[in-house]
PDB file of N, CA and C in Angstrom:
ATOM      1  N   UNK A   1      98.104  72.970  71.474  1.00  0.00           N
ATOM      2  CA  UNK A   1      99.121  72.850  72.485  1.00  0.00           C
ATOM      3  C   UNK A   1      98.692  73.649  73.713  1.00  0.00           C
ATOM      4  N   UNK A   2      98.885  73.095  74.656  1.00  0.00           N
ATOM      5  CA  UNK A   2      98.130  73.811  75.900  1.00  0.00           C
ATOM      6  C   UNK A   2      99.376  74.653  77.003  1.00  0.00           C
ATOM      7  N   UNK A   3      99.123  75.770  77.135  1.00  0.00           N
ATOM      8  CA  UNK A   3     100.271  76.475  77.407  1.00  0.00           C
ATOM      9  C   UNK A   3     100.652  76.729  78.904  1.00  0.00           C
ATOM     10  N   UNK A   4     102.067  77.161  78.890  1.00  0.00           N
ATOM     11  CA  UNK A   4     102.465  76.897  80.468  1.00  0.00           C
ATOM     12  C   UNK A   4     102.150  78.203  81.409  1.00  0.00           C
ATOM     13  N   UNK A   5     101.980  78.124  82.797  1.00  0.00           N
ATOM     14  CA  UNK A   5     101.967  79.057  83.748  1.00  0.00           C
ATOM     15  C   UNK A   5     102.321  79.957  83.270  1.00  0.00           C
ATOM     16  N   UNK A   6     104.071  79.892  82.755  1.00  0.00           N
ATOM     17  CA  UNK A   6     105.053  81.047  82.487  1.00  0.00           C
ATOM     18  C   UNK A   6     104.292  81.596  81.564  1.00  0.00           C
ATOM     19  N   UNK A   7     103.793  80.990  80.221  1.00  0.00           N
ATOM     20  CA  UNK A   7     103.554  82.214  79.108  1.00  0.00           C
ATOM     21  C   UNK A   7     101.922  82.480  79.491  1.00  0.00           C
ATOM     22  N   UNK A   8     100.745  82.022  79.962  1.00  0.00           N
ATOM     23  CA  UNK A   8     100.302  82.819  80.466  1.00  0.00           C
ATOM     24  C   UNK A   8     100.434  84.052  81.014  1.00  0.00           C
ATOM     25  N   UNK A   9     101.636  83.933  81.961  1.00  0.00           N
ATOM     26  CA  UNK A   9     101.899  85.466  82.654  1.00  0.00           C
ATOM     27  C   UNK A   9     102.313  86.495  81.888  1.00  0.00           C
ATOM     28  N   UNK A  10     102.902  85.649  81.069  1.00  0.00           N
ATOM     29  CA  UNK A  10     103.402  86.764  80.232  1.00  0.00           C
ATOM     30  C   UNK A  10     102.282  87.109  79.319  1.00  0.00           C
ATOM     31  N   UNK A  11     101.700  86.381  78.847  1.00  0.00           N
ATOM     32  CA  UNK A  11     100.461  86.977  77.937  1.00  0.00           C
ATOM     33  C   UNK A  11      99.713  88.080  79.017  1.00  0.00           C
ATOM     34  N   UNK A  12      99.409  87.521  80.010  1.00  0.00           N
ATOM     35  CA  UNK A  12      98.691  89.159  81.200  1.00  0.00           C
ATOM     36  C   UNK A  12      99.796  89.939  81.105  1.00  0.00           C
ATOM     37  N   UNK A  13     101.000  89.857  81.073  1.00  0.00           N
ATOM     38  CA  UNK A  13     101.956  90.862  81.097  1.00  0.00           C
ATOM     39  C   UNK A  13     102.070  91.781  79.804  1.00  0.00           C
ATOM     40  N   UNK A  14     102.209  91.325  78.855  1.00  0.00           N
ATOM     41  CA  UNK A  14     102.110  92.192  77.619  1.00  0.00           C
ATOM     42  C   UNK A  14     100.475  92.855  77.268  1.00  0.00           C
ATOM     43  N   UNK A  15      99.560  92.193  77.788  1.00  0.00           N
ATOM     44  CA  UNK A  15      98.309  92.552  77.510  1.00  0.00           C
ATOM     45  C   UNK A  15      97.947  93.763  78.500  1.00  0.00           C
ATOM     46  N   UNK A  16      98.737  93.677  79.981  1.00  0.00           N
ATOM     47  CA  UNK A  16      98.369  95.027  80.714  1.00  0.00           C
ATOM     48  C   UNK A  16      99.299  96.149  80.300  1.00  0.00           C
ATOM     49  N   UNK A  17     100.507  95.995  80.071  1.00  0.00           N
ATOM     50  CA  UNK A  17     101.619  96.607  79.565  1.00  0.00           C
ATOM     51  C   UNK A  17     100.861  97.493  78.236  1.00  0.00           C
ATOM     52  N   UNK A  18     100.200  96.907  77.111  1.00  0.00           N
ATOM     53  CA  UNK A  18      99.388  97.480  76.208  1.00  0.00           C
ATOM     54  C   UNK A  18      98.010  98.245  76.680  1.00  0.00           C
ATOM     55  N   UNK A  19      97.392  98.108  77.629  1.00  0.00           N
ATOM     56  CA  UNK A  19      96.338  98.437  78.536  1.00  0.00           C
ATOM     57  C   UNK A  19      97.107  99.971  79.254  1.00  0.00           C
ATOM     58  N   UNK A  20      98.524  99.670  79.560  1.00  0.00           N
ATOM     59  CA  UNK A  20      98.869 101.368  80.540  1.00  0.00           C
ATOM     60  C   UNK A  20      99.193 102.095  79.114  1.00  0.00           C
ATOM     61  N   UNK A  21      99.578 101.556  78.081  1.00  0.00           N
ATOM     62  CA  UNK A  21     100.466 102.446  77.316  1.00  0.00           C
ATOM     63  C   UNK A  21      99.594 103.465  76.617  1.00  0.00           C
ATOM     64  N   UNK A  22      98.219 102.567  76.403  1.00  0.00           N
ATOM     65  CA  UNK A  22      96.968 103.621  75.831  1.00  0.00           C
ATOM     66  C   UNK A  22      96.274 104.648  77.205  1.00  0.00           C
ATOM     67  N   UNK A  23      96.203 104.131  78.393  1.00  0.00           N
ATOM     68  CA  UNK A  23      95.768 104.852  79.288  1.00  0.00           C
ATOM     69  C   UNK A  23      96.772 106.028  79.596  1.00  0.00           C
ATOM     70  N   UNK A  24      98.169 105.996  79.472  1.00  0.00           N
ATOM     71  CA  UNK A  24      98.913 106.502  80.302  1.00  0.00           C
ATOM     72  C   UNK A  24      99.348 107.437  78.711  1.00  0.00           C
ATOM     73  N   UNK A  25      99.414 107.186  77.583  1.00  0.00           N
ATOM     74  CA  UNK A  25      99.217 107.875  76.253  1.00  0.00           C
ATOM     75  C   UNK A  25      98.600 108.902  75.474  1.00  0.00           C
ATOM     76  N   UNK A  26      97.268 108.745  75.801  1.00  0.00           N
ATOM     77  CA  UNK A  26      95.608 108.860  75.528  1.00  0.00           C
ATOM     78  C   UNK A  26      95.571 110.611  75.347  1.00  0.00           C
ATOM     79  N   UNK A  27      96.098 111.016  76.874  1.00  0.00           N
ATOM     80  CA  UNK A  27      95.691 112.483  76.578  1.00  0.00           C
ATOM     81  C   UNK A  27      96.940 112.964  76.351  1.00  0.00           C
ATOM     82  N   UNK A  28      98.068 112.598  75.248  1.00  0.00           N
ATOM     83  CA  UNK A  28      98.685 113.099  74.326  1.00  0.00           C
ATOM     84  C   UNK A  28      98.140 113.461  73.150  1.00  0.00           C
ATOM     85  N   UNK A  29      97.221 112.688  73.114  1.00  0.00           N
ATOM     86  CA  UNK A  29      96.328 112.940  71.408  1.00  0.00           C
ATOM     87  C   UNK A  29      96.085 113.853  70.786  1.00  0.00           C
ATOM     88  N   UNK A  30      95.117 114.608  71.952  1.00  0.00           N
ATOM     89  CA  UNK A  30      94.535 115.821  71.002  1.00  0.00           C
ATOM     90  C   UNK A  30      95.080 116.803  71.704  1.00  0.00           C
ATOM     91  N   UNK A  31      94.993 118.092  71.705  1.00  0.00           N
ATOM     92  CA  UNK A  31      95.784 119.534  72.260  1.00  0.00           C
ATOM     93  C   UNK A  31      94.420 119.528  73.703  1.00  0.00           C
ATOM     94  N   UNK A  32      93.617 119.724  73.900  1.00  0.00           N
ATOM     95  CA  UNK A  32      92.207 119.828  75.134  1.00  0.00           C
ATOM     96  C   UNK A  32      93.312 118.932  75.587  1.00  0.00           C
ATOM     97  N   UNK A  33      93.337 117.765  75.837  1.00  0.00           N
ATOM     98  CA  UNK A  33      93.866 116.771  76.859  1.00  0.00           C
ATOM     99  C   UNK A  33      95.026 116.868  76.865  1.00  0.00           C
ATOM    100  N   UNK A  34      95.589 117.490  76.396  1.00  0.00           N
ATOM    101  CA  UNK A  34      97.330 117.408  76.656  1.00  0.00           C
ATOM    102  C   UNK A  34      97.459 118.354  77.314  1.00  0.00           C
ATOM    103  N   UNK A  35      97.002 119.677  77.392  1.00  0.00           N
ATOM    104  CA  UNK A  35      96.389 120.832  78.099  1.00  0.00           C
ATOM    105  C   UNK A  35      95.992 120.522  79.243  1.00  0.00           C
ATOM    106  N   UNK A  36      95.149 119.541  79.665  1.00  0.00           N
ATOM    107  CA  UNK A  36      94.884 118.978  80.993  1.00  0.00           C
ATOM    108  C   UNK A  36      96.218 118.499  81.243  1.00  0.00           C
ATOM    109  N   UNK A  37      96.385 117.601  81.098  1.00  0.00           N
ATOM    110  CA  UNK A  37      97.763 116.700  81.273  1.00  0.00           C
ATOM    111  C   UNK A  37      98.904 117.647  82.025  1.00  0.00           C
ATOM    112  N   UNK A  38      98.834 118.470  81.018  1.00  0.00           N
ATOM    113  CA  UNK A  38     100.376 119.158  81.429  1.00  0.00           C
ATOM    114  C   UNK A  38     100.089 120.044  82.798  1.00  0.00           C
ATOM    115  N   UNK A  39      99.113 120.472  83.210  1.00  0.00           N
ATOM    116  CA  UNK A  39      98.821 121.293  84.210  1.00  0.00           C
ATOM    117  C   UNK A  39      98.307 120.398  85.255  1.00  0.00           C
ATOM    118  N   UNK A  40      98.116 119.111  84.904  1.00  0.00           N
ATOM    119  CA  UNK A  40      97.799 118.155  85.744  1.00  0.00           C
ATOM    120  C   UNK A  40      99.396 117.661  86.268  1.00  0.00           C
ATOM    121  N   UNK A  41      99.927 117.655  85.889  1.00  0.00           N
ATOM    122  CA  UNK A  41     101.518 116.549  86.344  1.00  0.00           C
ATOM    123  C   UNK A  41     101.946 117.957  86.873  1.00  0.00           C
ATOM    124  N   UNK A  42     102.137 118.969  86.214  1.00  0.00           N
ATOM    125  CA  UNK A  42     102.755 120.648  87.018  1.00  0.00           C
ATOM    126  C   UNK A  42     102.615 120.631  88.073  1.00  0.00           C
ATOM    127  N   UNK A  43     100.777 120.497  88.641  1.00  0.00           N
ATOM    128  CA  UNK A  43     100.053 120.651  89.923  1.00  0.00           C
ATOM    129  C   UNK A  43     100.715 119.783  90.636  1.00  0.00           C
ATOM    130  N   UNK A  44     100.718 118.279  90.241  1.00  0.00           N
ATOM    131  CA  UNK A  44     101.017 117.473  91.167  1.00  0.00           C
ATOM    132  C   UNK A  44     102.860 117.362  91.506  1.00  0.00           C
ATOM    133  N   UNK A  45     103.426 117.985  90.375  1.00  0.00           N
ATOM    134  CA  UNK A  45     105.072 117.888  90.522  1.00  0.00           C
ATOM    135  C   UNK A  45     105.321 119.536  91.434  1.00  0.00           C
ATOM    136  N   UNK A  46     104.725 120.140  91.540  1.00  0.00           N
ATOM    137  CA  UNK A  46     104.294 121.109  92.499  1.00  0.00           C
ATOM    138  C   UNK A  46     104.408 120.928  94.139  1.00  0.00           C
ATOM    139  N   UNK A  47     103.024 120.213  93.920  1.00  0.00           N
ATOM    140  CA  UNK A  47     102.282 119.704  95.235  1.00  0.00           C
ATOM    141  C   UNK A  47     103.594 119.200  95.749  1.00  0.00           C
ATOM    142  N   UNK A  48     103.960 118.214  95.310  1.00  0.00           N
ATOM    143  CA  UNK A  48     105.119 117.349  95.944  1.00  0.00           C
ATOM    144  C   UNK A  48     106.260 117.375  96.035  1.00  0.00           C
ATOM    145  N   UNK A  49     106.679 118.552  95.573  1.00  0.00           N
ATOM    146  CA  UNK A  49     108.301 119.654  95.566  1.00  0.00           C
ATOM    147  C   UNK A  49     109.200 118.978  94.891  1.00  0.00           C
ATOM    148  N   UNK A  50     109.249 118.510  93.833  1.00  0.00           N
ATOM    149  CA  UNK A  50     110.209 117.575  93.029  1.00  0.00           C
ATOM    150  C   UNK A  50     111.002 118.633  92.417  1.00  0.00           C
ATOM    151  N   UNK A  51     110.509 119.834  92.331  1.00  0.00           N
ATOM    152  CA  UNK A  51     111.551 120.317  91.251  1.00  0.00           C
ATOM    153  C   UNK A  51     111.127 120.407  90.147  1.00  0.00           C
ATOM    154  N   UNK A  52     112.112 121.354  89.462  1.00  0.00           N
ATOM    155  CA  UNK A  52     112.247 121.107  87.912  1.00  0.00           C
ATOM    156  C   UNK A  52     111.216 122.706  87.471  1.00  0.00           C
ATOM    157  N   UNK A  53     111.502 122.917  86.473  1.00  0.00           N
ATOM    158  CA  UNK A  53     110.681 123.720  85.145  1.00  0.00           C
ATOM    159  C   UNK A  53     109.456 123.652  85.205  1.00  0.00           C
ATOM    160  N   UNK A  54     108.779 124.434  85.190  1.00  0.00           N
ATOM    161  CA  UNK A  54     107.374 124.388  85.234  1.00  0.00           C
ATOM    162  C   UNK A  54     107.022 123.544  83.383  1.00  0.00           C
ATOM    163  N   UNK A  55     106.177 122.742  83.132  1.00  0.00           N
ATOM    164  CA  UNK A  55     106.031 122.184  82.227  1.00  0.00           C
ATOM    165  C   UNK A  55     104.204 123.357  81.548  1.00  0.00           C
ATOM    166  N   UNK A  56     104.928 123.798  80.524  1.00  0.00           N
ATOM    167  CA  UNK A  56     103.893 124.678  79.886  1.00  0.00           C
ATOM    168  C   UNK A  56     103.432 124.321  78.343  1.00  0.00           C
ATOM    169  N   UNK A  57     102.133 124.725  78.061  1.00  0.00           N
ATOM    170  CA  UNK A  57     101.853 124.175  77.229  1.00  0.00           C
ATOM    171  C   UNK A  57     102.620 124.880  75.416  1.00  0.00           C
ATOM    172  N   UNK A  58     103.022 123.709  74.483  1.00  0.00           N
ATOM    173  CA  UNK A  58     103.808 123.931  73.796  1.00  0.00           C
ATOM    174  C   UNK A  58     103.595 125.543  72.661  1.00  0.00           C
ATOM    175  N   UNK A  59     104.102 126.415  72.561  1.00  0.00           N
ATOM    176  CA  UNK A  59     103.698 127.691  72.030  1.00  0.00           C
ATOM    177  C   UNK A  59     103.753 127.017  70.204  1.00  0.00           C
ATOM    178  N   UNK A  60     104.688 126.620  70.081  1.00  0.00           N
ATOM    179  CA  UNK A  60     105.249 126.328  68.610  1.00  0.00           C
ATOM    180  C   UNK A  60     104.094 124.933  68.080  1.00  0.00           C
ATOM    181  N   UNK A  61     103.798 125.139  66.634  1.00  0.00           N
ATOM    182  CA  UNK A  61     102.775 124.282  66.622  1.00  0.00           C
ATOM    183  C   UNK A  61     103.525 122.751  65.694  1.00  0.00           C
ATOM    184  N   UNK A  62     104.486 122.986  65.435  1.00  0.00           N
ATOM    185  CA  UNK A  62     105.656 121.717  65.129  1.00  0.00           C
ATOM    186  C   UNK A  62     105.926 120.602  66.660  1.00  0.00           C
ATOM    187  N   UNK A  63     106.007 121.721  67.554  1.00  0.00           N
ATOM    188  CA  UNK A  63     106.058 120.491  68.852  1.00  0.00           C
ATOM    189  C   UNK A  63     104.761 120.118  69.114  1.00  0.00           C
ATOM    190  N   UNK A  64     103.798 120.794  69.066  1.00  0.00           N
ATOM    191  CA  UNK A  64     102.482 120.040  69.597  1.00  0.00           C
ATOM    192  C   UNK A  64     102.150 119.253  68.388  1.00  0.00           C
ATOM    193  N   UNK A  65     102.481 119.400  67.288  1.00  0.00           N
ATOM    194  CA  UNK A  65     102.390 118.063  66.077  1.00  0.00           C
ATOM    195  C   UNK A  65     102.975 116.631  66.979  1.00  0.00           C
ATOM    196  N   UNK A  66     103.864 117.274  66.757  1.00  0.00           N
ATOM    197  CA  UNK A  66     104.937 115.852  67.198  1.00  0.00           C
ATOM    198  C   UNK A  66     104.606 115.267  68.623  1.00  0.00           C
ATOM    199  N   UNK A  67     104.164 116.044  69.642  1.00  0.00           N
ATOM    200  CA  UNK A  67     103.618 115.725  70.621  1.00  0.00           C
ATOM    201  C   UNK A  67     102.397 114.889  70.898  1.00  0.00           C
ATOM    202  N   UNK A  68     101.572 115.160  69.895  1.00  0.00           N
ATOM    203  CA  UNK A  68     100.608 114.601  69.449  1.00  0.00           C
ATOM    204  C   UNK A  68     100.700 112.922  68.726  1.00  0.00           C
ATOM    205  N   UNK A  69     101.906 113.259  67.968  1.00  0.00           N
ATOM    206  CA  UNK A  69     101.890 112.276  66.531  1.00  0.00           C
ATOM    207  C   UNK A  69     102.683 111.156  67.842  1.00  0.00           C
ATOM    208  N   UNK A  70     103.968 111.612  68.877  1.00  0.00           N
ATOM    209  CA  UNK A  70     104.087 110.394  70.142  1.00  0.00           C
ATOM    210  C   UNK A  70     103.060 109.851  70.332  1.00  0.00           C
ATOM    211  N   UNK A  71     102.052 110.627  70.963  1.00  0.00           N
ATOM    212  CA  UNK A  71     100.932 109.563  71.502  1.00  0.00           C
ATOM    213  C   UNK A  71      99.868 109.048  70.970  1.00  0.00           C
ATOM    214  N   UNK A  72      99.648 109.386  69.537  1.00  0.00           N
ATOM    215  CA  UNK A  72      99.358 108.479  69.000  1.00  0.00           C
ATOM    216  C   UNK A  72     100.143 107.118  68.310  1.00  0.00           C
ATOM    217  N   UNK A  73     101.290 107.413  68.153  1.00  0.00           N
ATOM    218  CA  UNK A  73     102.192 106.067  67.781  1.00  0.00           C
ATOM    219  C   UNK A  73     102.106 105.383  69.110  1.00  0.00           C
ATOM    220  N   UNK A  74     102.458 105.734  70.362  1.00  0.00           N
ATOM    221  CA  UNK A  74     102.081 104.523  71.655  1.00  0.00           C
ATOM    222  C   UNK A  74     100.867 104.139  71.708  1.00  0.00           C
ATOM    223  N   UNK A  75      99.525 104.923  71.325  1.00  0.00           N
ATOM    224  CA  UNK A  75      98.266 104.200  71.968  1.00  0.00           C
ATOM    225  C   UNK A  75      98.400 103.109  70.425  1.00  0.00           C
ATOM    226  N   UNK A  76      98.645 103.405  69.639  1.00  0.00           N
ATOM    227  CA  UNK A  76      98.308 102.240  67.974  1.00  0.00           C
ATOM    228  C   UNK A  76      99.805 101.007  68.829  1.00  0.00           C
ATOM    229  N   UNK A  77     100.778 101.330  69.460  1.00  0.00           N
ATOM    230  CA  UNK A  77     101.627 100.270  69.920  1.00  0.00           C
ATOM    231  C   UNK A  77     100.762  99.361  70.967  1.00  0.00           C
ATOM    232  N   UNK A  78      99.828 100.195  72.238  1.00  0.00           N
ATOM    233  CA  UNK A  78      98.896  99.457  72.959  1.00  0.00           C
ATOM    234  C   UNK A  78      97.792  98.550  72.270  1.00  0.00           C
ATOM    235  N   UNK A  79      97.606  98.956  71.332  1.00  0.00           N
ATOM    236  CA  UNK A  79      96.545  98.333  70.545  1.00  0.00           C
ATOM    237  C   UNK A  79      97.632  97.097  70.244  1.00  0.00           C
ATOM    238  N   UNK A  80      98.320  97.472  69.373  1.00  0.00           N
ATOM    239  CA  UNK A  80      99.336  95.958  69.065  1.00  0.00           C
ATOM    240  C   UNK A  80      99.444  94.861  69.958  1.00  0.00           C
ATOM    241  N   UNK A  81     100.152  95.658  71.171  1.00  0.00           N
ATOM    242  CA  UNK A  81     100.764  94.583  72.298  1.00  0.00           C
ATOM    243  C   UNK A  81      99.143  94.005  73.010  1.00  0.00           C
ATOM    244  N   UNK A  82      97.822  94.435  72.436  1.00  0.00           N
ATOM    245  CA  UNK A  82      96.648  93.839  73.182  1.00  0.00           C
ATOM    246  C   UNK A  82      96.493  92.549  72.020  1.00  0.00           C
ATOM    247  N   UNK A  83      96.650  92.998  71.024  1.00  0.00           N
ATOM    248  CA  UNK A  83      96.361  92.097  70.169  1.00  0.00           C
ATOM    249  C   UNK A  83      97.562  90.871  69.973  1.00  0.00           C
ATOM    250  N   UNK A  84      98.521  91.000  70.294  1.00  0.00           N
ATOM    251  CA  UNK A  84      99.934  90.746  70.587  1.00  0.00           C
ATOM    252  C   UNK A  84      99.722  89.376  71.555  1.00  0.00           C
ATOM    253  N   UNK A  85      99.161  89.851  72.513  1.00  0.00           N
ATOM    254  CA  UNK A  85      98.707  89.101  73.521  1.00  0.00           C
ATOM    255  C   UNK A  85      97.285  87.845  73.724  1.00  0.00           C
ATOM    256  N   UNK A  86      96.864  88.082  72.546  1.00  0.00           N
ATOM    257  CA  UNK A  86      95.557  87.023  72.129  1.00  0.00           C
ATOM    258  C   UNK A  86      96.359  85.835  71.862  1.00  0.00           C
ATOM    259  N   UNK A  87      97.259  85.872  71.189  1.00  0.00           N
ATOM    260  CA  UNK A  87      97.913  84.591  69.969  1.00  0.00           C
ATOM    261  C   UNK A  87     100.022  85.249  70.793  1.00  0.00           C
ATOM    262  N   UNK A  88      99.908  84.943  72.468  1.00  0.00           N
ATOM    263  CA  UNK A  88     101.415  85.483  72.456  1.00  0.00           C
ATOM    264  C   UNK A  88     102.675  84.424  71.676  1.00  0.00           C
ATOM    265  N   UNK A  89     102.071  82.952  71.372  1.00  0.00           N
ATOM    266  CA  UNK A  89     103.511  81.950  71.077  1.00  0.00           C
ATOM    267  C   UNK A  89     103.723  82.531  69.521  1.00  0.00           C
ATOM    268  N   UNK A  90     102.477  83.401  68.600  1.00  0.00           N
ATOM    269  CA  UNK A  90     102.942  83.677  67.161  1.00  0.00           C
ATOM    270  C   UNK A  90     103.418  85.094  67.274  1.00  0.00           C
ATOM    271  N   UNK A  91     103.218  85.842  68.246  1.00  0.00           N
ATOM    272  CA  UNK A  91     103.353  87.597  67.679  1.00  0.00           C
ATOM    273  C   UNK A  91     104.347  88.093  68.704  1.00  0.00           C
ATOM    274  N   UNK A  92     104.823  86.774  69.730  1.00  0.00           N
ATOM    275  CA  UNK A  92     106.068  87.298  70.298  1.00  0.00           C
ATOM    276  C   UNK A  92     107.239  88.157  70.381  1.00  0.00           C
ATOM    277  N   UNK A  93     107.630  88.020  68.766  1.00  0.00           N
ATOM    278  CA  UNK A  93     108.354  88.603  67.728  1.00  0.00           C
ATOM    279  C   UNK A  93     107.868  90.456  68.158  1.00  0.00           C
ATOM    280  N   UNK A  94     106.714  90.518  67.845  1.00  0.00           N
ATOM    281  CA  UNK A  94     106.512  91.860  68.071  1.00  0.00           C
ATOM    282  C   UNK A  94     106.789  92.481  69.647  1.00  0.00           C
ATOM    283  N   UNK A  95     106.528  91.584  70.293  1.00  0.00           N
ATOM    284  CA  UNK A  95     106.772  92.371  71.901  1.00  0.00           C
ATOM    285  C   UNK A  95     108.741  92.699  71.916  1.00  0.00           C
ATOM    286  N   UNK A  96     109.383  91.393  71.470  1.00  0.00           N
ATOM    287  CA  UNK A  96     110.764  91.725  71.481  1.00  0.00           C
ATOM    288  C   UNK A  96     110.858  92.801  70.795  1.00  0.00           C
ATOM    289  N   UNK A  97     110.576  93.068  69.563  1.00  0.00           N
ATOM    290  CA  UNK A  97     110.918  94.402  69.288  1.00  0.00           C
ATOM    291  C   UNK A  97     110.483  95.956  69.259  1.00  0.00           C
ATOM    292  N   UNK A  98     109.670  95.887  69.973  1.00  0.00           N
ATOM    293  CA  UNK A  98     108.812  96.838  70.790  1.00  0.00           C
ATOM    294  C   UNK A  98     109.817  97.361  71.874  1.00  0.00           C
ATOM    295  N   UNK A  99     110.324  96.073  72.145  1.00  0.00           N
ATOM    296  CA  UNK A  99     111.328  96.372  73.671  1.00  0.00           C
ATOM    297  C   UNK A  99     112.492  96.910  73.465  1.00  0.00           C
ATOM    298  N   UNK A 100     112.826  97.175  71.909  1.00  0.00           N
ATOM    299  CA  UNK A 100     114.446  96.927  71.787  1.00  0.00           C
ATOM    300  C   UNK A 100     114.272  98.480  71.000  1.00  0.00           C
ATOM    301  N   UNK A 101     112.974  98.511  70.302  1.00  0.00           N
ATOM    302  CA  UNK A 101     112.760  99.960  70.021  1.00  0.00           C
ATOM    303  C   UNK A 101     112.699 101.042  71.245  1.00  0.00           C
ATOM    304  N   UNK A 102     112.221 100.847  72.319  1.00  0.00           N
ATOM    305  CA  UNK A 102     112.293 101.602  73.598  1.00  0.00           C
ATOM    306  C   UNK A 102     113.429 102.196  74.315  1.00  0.00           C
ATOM    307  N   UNK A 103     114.162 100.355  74.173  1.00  0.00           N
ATOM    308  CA  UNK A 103     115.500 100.927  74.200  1.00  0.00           C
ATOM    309  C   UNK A 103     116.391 101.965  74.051  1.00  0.00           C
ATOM    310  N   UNK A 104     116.820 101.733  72.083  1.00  0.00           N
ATOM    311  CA  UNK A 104     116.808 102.621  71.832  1.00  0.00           C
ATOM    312  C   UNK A 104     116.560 104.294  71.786  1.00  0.00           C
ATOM    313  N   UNK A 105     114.920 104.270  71.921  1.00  0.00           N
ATOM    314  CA  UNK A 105     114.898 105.876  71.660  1.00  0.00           C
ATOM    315  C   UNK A 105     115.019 106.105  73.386  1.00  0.00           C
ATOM    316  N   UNK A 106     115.457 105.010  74.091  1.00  0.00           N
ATOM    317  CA  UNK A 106     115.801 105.608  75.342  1.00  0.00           C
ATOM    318  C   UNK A 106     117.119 106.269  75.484  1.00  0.00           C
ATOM    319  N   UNK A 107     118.392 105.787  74.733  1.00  0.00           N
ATOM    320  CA  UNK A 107     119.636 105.590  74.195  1.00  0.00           C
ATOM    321  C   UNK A 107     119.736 106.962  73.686  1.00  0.00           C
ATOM    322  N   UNK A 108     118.401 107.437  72.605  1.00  0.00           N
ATOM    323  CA  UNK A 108     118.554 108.415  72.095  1.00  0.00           C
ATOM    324  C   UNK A 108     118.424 109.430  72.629  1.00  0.00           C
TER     325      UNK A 108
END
């Protein structure tokens, strides 16, 4: 079956969407890059007078677990939504509920 404009886009759409979530994820992983990270967004939420708490790196080693264990559950979700996006009319299913999980822990 040869597919329309629309789900093309959407296949580039879920496939870049999986493409930021590992880039924009990535240096949650390990403690070195999250360490960058956090003094990287400080500098720049700094630079640009937004406000807010200085963001420091986590003392307690239960939050940098869990900090960690986030970004690795989003970059293994980027991996999904890439693969998601090869075959989008069968694994559709997964992008809807990807979306509705977000939701949620947005809710939460």
């Amino acid at each position: 079956m040869e597919s329309s404009p629309k789900l093309n886009r959407f296949r580039l759409w879920v496939f870049w969407t999986g493409i930021f979530n590992i880039v924009a994820y990535l240096p949650l992983v390990c403690p070195f890059t999250l360490r960058f990270f956090l003094v990287t967004v400080d500098t720049v939420n700094t630079g640009i007078g937004m406000g807010g708490s200085p963001m420091t790196f986590p003392a307690d080693p239960t939050h940098l677990m869990l900090i960690n264990l986030l970004g690795v559950f989003v970059v293994i979700v980027g991996l999904l939504l890439i693969v998601a996006s090869l075959d989008i009319q069968n694994r559709a299913w997964f992008v809807f509920w990807e979306g509705i999980i977000r939701i949620l822990a947005f809710l939460f």
